[in-house]
PDB file of N, CA and C in Angstrom:
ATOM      1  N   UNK A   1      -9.136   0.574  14.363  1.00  0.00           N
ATOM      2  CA  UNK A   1      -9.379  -0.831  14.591  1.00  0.00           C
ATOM      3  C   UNK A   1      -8.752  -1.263  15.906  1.00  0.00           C
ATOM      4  N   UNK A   2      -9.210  -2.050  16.624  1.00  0.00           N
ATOM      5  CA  UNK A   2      -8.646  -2.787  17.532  1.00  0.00           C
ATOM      6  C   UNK A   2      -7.939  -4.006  17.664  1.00  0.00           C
ATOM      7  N   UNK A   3      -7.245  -4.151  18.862  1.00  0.00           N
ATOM      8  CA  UNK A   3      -6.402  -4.945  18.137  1.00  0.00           C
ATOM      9  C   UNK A   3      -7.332  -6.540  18.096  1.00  0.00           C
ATOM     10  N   UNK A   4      -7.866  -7.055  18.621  1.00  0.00           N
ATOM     11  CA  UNK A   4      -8.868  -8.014  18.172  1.00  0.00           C
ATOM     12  C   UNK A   4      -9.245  -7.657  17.110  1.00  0.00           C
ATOM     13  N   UNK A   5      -9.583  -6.552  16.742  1.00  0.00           N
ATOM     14  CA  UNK A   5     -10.206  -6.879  15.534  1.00  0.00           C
ATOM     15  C   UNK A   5      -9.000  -6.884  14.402  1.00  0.00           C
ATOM     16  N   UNK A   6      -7.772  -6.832  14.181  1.00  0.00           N
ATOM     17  CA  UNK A   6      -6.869  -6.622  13.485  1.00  0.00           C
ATOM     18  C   UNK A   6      -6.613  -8.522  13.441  1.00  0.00           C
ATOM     19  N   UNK A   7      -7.137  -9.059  14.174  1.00  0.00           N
ATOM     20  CA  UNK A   7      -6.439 -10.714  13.704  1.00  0.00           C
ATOM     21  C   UNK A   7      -7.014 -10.962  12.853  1.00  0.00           C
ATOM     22  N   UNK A   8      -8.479 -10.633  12.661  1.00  0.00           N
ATOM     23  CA  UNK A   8      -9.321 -11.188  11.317  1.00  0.00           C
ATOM     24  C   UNK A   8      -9.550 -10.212   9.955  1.00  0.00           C
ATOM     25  N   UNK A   9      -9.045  -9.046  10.064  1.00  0.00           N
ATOM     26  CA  UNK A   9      -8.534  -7.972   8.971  1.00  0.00           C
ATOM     27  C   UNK A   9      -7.990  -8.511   7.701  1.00  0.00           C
ATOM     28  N   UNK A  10      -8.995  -8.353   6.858  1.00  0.00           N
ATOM     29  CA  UNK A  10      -9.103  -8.783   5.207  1.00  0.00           C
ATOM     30  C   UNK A  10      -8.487  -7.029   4.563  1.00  0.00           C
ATOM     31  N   UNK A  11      -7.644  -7.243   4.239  1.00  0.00           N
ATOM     32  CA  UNK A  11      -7.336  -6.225   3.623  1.00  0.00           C
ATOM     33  C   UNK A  11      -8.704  -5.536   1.954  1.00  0.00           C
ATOM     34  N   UNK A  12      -8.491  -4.244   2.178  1.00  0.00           N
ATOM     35  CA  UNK A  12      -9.086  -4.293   0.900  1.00  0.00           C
ATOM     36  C   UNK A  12      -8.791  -2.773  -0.227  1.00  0.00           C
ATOM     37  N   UNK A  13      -9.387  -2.944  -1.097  1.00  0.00           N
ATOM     38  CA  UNK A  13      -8.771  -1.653  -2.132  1.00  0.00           C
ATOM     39  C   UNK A  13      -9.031  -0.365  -1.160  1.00  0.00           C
ATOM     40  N   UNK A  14      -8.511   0.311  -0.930  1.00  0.00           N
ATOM     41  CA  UNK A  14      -8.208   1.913  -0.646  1.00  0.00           C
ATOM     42  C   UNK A  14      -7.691   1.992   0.683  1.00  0.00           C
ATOM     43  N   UNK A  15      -7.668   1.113   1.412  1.00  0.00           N
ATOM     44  CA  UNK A  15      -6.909   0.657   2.685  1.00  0.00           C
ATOM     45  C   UNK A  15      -5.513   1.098   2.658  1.00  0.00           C
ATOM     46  N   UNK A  16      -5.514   2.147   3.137  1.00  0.00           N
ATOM     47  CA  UNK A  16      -3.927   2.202   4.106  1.00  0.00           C
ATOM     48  C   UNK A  16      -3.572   1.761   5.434  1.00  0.00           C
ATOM     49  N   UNK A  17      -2.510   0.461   4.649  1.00  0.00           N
ATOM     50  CA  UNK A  17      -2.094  -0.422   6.030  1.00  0.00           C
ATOM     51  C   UNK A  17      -0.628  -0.217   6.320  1.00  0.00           C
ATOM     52  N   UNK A  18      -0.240  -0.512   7.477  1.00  0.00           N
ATOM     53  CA  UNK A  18       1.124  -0.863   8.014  1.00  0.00           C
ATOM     54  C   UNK A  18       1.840  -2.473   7.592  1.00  0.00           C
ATOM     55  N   UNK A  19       2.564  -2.387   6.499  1.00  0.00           N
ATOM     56  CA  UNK A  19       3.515  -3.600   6.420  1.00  0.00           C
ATOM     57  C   UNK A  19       4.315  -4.259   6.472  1.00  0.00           C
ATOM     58  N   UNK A  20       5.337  -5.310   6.717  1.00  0.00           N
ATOM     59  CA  UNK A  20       6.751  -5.498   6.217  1.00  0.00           C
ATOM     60  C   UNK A  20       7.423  -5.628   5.277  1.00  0.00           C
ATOM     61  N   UNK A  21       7.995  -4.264   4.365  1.00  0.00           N
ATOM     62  CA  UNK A  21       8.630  -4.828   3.083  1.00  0.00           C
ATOM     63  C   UNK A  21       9.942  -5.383   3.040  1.00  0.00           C
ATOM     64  N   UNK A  22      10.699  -5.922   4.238  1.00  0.00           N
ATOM     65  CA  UNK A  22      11.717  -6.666   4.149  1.00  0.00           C
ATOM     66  C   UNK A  22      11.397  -8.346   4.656  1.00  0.00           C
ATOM     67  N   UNK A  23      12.057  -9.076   3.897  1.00  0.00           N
ATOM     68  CA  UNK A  23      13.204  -8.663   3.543  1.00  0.00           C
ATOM     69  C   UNK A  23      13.269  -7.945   1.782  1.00  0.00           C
ATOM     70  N   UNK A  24      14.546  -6.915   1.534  1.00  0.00           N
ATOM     71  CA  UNK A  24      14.281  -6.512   0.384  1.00  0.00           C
ATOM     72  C   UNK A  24      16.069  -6.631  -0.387  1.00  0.00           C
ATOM     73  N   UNK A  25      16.217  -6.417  -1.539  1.00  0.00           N
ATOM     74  CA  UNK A  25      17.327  -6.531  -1.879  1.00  0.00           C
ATOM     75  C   UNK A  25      17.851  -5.224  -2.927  1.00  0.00           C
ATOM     76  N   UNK A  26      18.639  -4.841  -3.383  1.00  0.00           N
ATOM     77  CA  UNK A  26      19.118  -3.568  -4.076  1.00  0.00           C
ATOM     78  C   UNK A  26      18.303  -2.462  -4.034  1.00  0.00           C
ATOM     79  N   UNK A  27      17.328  -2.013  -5.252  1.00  0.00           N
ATOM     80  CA  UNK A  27      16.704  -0.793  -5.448  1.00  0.00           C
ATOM     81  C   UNK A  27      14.827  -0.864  -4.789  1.00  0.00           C
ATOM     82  N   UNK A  28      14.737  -2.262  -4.111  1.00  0.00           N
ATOM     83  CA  UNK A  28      13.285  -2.478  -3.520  1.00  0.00           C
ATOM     84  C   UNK A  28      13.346  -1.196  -2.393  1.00  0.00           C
ATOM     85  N   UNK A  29      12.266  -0.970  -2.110  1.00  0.00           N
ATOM     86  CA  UNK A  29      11.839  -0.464  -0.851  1.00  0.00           C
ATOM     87  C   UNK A  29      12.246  -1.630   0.004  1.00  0.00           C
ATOM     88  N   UNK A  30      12.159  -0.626   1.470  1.00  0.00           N
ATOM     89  CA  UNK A  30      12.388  -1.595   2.534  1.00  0.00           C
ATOM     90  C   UNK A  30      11.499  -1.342   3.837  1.00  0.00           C
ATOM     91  N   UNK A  31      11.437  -2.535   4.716  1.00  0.00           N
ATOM     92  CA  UNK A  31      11.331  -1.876   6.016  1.00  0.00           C
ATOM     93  C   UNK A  31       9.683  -1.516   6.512  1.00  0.00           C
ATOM     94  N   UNK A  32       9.312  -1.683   7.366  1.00  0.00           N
ATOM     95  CA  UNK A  32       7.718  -2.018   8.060  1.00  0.00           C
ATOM     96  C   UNK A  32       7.742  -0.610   7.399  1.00  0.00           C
ATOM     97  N   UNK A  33       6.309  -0.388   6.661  1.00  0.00           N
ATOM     98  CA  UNK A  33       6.262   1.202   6.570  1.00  0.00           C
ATOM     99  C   UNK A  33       4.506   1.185   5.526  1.00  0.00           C
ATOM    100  N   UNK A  34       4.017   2.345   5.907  1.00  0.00           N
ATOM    101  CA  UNK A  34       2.570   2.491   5.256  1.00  0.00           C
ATOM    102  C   UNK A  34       2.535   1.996   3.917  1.00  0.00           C
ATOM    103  N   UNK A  35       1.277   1.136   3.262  1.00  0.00           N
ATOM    104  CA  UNK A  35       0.977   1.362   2.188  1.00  0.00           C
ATOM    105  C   UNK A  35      -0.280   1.249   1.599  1.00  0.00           C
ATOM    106  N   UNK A  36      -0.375   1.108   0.370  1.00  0.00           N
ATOM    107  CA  UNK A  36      -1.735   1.536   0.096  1.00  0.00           C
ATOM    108  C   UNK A  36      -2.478   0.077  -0.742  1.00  0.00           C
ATOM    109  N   UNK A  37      -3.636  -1.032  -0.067  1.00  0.00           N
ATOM    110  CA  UNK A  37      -4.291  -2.158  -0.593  1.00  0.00           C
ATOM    111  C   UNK A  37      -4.582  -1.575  -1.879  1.00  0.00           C
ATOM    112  N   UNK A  38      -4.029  -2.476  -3.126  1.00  0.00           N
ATOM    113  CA  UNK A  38      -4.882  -2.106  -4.484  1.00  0.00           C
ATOM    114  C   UNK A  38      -5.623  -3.344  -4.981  1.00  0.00           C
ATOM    115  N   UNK A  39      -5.563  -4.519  -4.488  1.00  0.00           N
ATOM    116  CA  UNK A  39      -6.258  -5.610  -4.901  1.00  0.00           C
ATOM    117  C   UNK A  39      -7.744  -5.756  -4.051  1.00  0.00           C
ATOM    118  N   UNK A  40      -8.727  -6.122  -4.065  1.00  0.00           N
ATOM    119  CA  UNK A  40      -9.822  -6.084  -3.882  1.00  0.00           C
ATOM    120  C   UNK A  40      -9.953  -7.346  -2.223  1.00  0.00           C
ATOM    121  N   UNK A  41     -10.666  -7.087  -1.334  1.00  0.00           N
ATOM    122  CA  UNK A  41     -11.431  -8.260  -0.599  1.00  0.00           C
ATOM    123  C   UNK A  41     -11.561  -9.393  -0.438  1.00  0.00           C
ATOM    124  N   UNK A  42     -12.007  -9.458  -1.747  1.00  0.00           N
ATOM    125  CA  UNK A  42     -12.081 -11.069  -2.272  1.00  0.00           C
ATOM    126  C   UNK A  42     -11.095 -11.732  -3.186  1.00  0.00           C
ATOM    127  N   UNK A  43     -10.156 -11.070  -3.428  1.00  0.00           N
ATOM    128  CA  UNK A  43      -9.116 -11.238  -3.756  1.00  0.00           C
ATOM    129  C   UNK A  43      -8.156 -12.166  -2.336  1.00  0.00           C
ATOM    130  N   UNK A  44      -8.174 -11.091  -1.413  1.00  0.00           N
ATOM    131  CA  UNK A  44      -7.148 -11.115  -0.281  1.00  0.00           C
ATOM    132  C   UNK A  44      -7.890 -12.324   0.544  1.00  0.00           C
ATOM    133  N   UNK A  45      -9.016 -12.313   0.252  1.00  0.00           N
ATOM    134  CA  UNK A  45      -9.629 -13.846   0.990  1.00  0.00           C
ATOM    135  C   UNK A  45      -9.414 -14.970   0.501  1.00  0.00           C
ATOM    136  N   UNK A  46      -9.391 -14.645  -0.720  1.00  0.00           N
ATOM    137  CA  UNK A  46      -9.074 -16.375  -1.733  1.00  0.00           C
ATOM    138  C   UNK A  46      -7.730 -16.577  -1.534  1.00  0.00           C
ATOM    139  N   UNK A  47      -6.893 -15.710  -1.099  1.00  0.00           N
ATOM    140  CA  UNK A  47      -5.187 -16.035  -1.560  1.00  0.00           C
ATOM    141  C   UNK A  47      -4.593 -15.471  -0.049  1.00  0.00           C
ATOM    142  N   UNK A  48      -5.000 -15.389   0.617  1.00  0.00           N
ATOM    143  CA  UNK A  48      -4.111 -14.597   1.685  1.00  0.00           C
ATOM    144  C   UNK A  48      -3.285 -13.922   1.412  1.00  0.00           C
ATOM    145  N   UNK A  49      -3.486 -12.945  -0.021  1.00  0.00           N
ATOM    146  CA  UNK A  49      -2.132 -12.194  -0.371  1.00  0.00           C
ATOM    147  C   UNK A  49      -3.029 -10.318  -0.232  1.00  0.00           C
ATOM    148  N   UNK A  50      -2.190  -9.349  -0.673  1.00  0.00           N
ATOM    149  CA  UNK A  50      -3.220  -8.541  -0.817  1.00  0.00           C
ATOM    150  C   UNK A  50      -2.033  -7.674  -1.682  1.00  0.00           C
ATOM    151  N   UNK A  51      -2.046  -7.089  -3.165  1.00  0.00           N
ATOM    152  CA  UNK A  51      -1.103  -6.248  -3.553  1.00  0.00           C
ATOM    153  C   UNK A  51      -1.342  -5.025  -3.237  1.00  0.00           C
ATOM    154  N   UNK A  52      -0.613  -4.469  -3.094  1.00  0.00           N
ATOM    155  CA  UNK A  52      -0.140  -3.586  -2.488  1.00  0.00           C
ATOM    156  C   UNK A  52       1.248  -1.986  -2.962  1.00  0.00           C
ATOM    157  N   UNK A  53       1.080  -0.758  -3.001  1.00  0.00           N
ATOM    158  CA  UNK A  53       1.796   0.121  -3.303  1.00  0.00           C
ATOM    159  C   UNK A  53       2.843   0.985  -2.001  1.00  0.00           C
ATOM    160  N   UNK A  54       3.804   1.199  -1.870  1.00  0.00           N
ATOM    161  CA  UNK A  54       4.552   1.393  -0.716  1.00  0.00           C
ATOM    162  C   UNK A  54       4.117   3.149  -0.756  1.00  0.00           C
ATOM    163  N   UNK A  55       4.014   3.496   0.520  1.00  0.00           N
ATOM    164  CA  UNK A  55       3.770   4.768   0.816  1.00  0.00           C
ATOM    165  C   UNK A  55       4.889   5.330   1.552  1.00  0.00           C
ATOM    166  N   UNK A  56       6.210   6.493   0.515  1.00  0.00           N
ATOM    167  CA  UNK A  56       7.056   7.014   1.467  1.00  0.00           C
ATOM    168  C   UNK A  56       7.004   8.319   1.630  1.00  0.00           C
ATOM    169  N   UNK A  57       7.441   8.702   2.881  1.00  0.00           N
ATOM    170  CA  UNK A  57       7.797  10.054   3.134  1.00  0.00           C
ATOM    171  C   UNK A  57       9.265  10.785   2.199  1.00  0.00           C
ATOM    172  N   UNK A  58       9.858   9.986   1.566  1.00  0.00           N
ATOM    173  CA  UNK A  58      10.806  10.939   0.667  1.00  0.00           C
ATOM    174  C   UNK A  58      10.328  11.687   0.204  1.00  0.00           C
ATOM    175  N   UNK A  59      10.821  13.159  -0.061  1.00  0.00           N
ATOM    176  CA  UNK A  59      10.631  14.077  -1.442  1.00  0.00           C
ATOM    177  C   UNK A  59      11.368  14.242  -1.861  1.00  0.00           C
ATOM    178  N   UNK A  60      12.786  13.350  -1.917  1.00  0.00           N
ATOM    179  CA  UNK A  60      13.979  13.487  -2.621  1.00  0.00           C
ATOM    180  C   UNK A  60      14.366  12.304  -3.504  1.00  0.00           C
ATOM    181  N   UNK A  61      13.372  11.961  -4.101  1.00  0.00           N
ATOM    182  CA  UNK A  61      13.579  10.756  -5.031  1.00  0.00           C
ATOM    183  C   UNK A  61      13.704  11.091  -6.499  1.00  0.00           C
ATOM    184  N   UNK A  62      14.498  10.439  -7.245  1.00  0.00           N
ATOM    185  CA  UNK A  62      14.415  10.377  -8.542  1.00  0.00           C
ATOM    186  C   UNK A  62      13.496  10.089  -9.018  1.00  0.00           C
ATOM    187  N   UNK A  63      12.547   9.398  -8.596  1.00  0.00           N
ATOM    188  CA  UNK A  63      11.224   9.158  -9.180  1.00  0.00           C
ATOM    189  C   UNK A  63       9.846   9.803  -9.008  1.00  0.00           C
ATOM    190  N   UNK A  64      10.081  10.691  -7.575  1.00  0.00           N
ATOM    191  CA  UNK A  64       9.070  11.501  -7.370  1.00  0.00           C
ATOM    192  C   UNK A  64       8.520  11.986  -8.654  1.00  0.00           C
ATOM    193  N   UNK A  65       8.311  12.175  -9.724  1.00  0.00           N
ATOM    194  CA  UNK A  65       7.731  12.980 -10.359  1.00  0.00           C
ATOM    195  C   UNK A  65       6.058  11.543 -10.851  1.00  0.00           C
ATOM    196  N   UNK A  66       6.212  10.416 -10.019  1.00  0.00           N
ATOM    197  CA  UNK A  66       5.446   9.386 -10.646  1.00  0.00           C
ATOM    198  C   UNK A  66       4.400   9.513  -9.243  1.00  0.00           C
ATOM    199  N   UNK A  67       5.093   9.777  -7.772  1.00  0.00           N
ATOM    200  CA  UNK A  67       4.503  10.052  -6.826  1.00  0.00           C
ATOM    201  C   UNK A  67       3.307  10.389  -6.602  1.00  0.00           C
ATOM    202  N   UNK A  68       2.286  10.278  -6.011  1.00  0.00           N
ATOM    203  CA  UNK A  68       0.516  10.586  -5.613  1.00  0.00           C
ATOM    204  C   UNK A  68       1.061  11.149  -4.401  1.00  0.00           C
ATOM    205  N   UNK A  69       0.732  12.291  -3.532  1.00  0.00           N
ATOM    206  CA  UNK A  69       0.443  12.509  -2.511  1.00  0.00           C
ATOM    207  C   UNK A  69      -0.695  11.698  -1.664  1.00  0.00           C
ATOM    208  N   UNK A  70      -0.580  11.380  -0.601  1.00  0.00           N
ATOM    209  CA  UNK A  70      -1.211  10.794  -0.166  1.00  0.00           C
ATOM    210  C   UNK A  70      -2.367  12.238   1.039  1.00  0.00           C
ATOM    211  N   UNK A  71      -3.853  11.758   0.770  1.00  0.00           N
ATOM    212  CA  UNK A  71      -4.545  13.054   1.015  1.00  0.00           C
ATOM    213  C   UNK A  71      -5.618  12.437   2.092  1.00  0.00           C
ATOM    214  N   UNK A  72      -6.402  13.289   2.982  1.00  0.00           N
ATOM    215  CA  UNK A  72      -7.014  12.714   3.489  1.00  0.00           C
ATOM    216  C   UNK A  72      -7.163  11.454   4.747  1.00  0.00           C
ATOM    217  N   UNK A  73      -5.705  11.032   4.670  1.00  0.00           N
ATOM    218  CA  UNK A  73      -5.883  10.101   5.804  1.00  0.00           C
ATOM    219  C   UNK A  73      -4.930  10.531   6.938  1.00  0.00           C
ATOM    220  N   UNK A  74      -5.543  10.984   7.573  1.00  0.00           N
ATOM    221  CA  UNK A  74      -5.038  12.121   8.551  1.00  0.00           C
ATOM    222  C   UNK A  74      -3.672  10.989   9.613  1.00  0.00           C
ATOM    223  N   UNK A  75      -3.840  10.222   9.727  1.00  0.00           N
ATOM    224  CA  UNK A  75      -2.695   9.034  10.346  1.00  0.00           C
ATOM    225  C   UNK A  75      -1.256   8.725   9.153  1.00  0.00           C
ATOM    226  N   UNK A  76      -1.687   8.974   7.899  1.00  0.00           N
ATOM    227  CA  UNK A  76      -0.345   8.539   7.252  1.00  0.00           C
ATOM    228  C   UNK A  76      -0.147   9.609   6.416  1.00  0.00           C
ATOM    229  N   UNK A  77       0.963   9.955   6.451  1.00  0.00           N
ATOM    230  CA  UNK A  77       1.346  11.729   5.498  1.00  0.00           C
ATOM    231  C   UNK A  77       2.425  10.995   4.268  1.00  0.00           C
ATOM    232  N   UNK A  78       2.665  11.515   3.493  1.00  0.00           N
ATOM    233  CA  UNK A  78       3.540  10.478   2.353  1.00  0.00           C
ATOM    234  C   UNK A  78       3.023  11.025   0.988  1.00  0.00           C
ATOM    235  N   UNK A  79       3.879   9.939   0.328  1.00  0.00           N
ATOM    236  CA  UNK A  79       3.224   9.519  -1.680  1.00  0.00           C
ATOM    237  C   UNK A  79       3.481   8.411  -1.466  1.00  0.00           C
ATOM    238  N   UNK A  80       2.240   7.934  -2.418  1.00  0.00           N
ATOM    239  CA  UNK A  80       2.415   6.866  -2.868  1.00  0.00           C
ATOM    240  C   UNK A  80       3.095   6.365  -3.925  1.00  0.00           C
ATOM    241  N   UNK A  81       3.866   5.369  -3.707  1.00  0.00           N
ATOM    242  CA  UNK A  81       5.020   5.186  -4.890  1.00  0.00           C
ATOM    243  C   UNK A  81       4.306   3.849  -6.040  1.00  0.00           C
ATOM    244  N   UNK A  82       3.621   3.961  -6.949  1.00  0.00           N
ATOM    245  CA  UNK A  82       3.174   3.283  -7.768  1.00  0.00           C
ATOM    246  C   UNK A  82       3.861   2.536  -8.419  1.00  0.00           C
ATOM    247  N   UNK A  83       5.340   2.910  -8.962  1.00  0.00           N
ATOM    248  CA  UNK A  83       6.142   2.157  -9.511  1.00  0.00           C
ATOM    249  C   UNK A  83       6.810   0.609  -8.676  1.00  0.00           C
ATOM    250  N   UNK A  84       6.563   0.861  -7.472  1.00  0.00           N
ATOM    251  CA  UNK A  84       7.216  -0.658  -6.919  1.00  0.00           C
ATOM    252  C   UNK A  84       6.155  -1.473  -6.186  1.00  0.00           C
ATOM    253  N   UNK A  85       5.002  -1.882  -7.237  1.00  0.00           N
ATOM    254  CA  UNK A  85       3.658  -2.294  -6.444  1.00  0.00           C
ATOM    255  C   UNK A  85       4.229  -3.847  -5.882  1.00  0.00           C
ATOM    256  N   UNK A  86       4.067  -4.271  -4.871  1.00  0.00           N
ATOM    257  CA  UNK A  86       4.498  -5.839  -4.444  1.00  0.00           C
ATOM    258  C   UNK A  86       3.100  -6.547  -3.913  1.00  0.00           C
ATOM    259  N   UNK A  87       3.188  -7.771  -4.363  1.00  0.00           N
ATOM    260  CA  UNK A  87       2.142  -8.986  -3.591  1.00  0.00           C
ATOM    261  C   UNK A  87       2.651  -9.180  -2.405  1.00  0.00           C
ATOM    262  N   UNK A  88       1.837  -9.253  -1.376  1.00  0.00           N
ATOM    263  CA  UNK A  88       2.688  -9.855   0.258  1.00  0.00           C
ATOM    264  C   UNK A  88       1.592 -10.719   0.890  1.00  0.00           C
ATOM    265  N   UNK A  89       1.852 -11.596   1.317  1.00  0.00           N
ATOM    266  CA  UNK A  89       1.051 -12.318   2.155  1.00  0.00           C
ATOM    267  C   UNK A  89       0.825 -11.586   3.894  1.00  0.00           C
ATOM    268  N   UNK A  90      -0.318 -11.020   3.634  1.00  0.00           N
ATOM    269  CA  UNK A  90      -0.809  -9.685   5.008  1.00  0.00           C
ATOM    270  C   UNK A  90      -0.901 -10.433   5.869  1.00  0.00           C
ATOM    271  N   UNK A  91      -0.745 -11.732   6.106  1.00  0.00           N
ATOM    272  CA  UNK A  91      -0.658 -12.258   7.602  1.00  0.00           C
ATOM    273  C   UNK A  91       0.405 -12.319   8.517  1.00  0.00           C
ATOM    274  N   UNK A  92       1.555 -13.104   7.225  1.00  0.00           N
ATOM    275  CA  UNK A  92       2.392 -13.301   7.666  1.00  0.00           C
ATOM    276  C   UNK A  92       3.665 -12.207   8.015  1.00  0.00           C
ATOM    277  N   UNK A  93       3.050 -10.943   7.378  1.00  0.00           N
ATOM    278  CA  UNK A  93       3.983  -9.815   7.467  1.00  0.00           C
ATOM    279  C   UNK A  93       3.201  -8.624   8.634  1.00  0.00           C
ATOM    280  N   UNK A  94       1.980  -9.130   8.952  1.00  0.00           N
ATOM    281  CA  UNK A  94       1.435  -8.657  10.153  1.00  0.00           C
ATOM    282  C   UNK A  94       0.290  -7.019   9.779  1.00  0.00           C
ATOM    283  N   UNK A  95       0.012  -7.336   8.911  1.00  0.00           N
ATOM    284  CA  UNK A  95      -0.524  -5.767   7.958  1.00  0.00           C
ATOM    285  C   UNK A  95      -1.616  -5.674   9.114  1.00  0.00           C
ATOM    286  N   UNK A  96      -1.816  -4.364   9.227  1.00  0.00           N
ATOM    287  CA  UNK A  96      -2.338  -3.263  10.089  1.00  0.00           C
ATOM    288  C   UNK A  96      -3.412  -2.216   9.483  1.00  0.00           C
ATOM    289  N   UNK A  97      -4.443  -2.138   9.694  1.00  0.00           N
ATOM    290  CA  UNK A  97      -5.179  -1.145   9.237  1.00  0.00           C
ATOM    291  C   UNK A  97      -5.251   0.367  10.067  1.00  0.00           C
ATOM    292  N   UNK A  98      -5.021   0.915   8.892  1.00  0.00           N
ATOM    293  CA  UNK A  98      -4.446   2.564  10.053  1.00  0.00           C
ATOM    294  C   UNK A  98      -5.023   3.974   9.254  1.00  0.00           C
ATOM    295  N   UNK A  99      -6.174   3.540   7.731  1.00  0.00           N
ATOM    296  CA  UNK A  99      -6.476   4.734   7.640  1.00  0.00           C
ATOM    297  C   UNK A  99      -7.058   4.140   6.086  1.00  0.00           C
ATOM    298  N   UNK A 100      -7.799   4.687   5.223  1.00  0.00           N
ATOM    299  CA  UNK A 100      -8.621   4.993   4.039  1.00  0.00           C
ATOM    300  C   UNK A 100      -8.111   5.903   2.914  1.00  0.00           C
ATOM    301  N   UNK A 101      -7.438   5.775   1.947  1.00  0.00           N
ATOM    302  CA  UNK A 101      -7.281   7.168   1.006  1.00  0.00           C
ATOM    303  C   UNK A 101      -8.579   7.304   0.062  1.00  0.00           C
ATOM    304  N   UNK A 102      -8.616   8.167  -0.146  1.00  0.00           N
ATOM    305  CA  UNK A 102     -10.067   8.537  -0.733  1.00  0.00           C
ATOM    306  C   UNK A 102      -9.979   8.743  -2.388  1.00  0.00           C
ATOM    307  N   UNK A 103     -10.604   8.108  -2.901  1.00  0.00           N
ATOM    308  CA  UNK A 103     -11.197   7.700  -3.932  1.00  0.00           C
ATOM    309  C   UNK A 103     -10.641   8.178  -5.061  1.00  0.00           C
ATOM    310  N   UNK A 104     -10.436   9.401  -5.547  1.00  0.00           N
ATOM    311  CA  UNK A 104      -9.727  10.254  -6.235  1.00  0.00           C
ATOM    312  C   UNK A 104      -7.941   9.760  -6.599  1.00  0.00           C
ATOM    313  N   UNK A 105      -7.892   9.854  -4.847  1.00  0.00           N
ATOM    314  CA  UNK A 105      -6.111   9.494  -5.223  1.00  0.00           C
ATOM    315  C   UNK A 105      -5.883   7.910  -5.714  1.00  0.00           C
ATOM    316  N   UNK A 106      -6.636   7.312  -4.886  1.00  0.00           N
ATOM    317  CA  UNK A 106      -6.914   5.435  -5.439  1.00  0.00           C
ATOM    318  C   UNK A 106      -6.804   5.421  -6.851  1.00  0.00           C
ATOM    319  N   UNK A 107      -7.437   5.996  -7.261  1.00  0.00           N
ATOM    320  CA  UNK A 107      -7.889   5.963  -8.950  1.00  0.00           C
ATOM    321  C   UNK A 107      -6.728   6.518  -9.559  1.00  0.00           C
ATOM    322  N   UNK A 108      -5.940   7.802  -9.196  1.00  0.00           N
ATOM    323  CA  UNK A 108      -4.885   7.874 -10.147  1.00  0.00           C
ATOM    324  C   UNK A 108      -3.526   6.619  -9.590  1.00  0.00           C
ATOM    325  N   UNK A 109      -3.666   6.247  -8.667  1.00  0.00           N
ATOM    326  CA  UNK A 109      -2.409   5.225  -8.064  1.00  0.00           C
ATOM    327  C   UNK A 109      -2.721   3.854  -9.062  1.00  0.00           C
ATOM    328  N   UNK A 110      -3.936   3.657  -9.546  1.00  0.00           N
ATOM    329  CA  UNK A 110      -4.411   2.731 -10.434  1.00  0.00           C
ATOM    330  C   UNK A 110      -4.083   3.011 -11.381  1.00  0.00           C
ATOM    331  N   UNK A 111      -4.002   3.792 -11.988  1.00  0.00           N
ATOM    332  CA  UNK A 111      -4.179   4.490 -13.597  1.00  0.00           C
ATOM    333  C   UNK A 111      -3.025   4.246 -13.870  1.00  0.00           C
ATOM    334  N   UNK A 112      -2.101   4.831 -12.826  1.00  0.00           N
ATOM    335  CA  UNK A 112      -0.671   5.025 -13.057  1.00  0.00           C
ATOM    336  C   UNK A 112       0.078   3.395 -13.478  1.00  0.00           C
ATOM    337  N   UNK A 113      -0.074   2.615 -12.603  1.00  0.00           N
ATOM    338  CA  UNK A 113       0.009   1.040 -12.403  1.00  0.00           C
ATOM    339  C   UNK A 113      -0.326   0.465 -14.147  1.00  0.00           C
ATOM    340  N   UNK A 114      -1.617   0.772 -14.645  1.00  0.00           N
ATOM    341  CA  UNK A 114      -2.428   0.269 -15.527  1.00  0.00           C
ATOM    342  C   UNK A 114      -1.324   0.848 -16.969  1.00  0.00           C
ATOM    343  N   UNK A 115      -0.974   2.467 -16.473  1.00  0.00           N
ATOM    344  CA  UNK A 115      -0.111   2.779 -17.856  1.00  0.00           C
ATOM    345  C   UNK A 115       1.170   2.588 -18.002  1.00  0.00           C
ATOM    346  N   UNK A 116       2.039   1.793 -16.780  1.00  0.00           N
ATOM    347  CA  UNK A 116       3.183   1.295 -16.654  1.00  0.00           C
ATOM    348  C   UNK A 116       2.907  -0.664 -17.817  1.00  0.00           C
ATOM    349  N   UNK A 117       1.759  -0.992 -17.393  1.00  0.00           N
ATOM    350  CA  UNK A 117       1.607  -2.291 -18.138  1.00  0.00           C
ATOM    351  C   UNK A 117       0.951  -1.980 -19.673  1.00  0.00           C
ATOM    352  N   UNK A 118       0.871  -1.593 -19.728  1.00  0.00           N
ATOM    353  CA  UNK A 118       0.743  -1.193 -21.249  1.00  0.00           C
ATOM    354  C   UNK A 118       1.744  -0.200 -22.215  1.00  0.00           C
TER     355      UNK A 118
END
């Protein structure tokens, strides 16, 4: 994307963007860093929000075992961390479009989300 075209950038489901997750406090993620759109288009148009899953490069987490590798989007290398999904308002934190995860991994980063609420 360019950067003109990044002012009018609607975030949407399978979108890996660049965000700000600070400010953050104790066990949050932190800090401008990849993640992965799970709320839909028209979602992120009605609300200027877009939720969202943090994508880190750790492999030394206690929680890794909940982790998605992130596949296919040759610009962001990582897992996706499903357990700390956050709402952010993508304007005001400056979200960036920088790559697509493909379909497969989307769906288990969902699943995972879906069997934490139940």
């Amino acid at each position: 994307m360019t950067p003109s075209s990044q002012i009018n950038y609607i975030p949407d489901q399978q979108d890996i963007i660049y965000i700000d997750f600070n400010p953050s406090v104790g066990e949050e993620i932190r800090k401008r860093r990849p993640a992965l759109v799970l709320s839909s288009q028209n979602y992120s148009r009605v609300t200027d929000l877009a939720v969202v899953c943090p994508i880190t490069s750790s492999e030394d987490n206690r929680l890794k075992d909940f982790f998605i590798p992130v596949s296919g989007a040759s610009t962001v290398h990582g897992y996706i961390n499903p357990l700390q999904f956050h709402t952010f308002d993508y304007k005001k934190r400056h979200a960036q479009k920088v790559g697509l995860l493909p379909t497969s991994s989307f769906i288990e980063a969902k699943q995972t989300i879906l069997d934490l609420l139940e």
